[in-house]
C-alpha atoms as a PDB file:
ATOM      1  CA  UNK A   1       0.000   0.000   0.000  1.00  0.00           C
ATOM      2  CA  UNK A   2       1.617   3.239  -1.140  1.00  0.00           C
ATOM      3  CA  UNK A   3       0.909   6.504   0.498  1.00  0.00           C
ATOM      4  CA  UNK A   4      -0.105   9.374  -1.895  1.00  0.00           C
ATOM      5  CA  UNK A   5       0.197  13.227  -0.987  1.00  0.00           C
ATOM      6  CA  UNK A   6      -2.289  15.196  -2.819  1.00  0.00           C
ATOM      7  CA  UNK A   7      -2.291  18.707  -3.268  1.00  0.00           C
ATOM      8  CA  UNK A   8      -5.352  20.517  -3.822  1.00  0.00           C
ATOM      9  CA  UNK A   9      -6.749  23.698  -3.296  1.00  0.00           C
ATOM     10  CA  UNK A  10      -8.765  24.715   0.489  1.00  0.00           C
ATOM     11  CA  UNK A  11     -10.955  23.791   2.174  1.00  0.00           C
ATOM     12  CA  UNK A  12      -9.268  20.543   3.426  1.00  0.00           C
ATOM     13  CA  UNK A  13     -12.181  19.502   5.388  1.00  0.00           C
ATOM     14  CA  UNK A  14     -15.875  20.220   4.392  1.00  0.00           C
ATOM     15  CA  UNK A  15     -18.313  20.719   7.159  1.00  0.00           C
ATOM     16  CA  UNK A  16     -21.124  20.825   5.295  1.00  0.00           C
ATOM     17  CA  UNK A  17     -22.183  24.592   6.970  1.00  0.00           C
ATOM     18  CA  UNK A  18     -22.933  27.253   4.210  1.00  0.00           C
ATOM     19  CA  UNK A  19     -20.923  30.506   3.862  1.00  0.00           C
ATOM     20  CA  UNK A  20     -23.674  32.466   5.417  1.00  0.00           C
ATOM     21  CA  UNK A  21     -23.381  30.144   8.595  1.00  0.00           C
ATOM     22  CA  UNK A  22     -20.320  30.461   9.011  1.00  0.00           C
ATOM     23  CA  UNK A  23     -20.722  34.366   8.576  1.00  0.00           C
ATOM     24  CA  UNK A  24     -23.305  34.909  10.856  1.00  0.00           C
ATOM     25  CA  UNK A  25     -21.828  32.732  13.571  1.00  0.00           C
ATOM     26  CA  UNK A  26     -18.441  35.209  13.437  1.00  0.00           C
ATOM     27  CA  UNK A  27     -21.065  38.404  13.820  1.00  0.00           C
ATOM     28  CA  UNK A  28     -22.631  36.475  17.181  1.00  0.00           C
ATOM     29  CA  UNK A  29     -18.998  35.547  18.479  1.00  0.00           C
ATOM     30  CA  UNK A  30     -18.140  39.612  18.097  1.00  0.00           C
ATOM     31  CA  UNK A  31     -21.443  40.261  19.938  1.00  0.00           C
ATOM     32  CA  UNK A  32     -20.085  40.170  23.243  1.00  0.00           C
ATOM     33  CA  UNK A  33     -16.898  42.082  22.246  1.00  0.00           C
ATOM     34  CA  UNK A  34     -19.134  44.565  21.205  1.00  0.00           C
ATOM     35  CA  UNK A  35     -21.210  44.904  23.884  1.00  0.00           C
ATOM     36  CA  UNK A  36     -18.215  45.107  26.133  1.00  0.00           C
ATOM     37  CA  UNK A  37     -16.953  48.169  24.009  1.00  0.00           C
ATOM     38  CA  UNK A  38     -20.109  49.993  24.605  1.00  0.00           C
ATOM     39  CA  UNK A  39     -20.208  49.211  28.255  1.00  0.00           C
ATOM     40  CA  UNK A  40     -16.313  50.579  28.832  1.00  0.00           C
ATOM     41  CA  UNK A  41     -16.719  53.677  26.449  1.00  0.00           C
ATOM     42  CA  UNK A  42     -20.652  53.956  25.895  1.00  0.00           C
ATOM     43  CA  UNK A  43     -22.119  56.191  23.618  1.00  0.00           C
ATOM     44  CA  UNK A  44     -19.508  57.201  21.375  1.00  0.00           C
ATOM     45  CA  UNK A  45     -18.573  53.545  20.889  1.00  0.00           C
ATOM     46  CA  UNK A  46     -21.730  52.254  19.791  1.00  0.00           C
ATOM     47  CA  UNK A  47     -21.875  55.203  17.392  1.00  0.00           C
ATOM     48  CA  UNK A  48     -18.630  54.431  15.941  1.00  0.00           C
ATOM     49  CA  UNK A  49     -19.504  50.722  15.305  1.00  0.00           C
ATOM     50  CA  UNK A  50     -22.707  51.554  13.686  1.00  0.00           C
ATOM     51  CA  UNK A  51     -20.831  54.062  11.517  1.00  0.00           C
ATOM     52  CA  UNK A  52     -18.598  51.896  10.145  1.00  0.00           C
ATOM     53  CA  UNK A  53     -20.750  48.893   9.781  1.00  0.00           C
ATOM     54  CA  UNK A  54     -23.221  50.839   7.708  1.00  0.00           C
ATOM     55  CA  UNK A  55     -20.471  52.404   5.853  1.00  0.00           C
ATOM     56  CA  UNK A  56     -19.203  49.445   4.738  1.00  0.00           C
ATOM     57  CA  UNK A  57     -21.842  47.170   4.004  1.00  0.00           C
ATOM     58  CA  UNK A  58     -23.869  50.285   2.085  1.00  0.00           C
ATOM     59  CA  UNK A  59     -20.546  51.006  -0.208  1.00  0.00           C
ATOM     60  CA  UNK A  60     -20.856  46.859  -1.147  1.00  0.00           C
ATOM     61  CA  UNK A  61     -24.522  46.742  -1.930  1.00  0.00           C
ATOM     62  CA  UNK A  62     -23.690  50.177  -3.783  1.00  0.00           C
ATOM     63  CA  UNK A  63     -20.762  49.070  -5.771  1.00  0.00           C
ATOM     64  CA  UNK A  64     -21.821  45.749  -6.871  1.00  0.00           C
ATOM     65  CA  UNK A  65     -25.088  47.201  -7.709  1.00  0.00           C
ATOM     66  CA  UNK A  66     -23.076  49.937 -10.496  1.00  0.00           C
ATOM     67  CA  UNK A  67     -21.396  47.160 -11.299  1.00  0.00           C
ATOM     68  CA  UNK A  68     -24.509  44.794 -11.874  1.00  0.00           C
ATOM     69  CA  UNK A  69     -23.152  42.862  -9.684  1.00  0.00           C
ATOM     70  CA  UNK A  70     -25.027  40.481  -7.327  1.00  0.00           C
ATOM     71  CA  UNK A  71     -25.318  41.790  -4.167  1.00  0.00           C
ATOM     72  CA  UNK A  72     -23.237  39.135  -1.650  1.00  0.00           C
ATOM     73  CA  UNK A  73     -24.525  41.499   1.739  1.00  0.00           C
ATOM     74  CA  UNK A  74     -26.404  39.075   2.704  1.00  0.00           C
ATOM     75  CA  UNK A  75     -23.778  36.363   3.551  1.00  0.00           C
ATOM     76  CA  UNK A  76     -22.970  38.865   5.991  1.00  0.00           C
ATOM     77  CA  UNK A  77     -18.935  39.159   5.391  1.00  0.00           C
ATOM     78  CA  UNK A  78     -19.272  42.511   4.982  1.00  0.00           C
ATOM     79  CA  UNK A  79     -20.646  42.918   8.179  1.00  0.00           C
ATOM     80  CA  UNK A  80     -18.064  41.098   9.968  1.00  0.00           C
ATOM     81  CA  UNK A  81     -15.278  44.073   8.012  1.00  0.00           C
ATOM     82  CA  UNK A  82     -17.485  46.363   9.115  1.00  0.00           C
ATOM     83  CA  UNK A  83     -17.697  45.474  13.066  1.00  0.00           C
ATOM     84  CA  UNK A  84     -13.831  44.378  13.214  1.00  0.00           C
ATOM     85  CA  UNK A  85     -12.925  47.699  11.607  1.00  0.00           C
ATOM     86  CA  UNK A  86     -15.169  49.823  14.044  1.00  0.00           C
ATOM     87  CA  UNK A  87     -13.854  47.804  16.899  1.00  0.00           C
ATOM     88  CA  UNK A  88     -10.295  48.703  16.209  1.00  0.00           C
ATOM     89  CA  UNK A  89     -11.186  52.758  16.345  1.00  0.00           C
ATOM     90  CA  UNK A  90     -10.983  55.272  19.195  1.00  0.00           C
ATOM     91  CA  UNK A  91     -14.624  55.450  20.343  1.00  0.00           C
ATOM     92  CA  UNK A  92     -13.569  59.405  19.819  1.00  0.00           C
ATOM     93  CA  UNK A  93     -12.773  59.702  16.170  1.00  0.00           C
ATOM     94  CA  UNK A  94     -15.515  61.840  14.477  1.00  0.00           C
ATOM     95  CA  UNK A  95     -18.081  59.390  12.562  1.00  0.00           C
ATOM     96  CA  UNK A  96     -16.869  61.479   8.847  1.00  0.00           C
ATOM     97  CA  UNK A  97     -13.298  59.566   9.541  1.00  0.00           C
ATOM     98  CA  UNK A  98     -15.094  56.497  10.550  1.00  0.00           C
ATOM     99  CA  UNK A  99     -17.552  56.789   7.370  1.00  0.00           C
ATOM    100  CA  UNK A 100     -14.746  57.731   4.902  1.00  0.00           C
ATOM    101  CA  UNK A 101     -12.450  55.117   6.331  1.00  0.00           C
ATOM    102  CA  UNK A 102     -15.236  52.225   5.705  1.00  0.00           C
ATOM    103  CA  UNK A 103     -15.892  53.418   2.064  1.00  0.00           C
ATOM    104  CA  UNK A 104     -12.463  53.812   1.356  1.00  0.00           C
ATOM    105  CA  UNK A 105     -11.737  49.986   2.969  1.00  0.00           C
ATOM    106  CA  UNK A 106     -14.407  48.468   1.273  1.00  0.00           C
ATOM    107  CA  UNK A 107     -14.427  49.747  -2.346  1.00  0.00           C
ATOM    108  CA  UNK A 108      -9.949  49.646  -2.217  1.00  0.00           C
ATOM    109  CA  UNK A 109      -9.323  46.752  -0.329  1.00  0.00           C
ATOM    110  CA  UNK A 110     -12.174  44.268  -0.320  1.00  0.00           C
ATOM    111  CA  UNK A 111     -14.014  45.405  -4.040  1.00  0.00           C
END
C-alpha cells in the first residue's frame, strides 16, 4: 500500500455549513466584544460601530449594484469588516473619519 500526498486547493475539510453560517456565527462571536466596548466607552462607541458597519456594508450593496453585480450582503462578510474595523477605532474619532475610512476599505481593499 503506497501513500499518496495530494495537493489541492482549500478547504481541506468540508463541514457541510454554508458561507452564510459560518458568517453569521463570526457576527454572534463579536457580539459580546461589542457589547463590552459599549459598556467601557458607551455612547460614542456604539456610534462608531454603527458608523462603520453601515459604511461598509452600504458602499458593497452600492458598488456591486453599479457594477450589476449580485449583491453578496447578505452572507454577511461585509458585516463582519465592518464590526472588526469599528472595533479597532478610538470610540472618539468623528463618525466622517469612521464613514470615509469604511468606504475607502471596502471599495480599495475588499471590491
Amino acid at each position: 500500500m503506497s501513500k499518496v500526498l495530494q495537493v489541492a486547493s482549500s478547504p481541506h475539510v468540508a463541514s457541510g455549513a454554508s458561507v452564510h453560517t459560518i458568517m453569521v456565527n463570526v457576527v454572534l462571536a463579536l457580539l459580546p466584544v461589542t457589547a463590552f466596548a459599549v459598556f467601557a466607552f458607551g455612547l460614542a462607541a456604539l456610534l462608531v460601530i454603527i458608523t462603520a458597519v453601515l459604511s461598509c456594508v452600504v458602499t458593497e450593496h452600492l458598488l456591486n449594484r453599479m457594477a450589476d453585480a449580485p449583491t453578496p450582503v447578505n452572507d454577511w462578510s461585509v458585516t463582519i469588516t465592518g464590526l472588526l474595523y469599528g472595533l479597532t477605532l478610538p470610540p472618539g474619532l468623528p463618525l466622517w473619519m469612521v464613514a470615509v475610512g469604511g468606504v475607502f476599505g471596502v471599495a480599495v481593499g475588499k471590491f
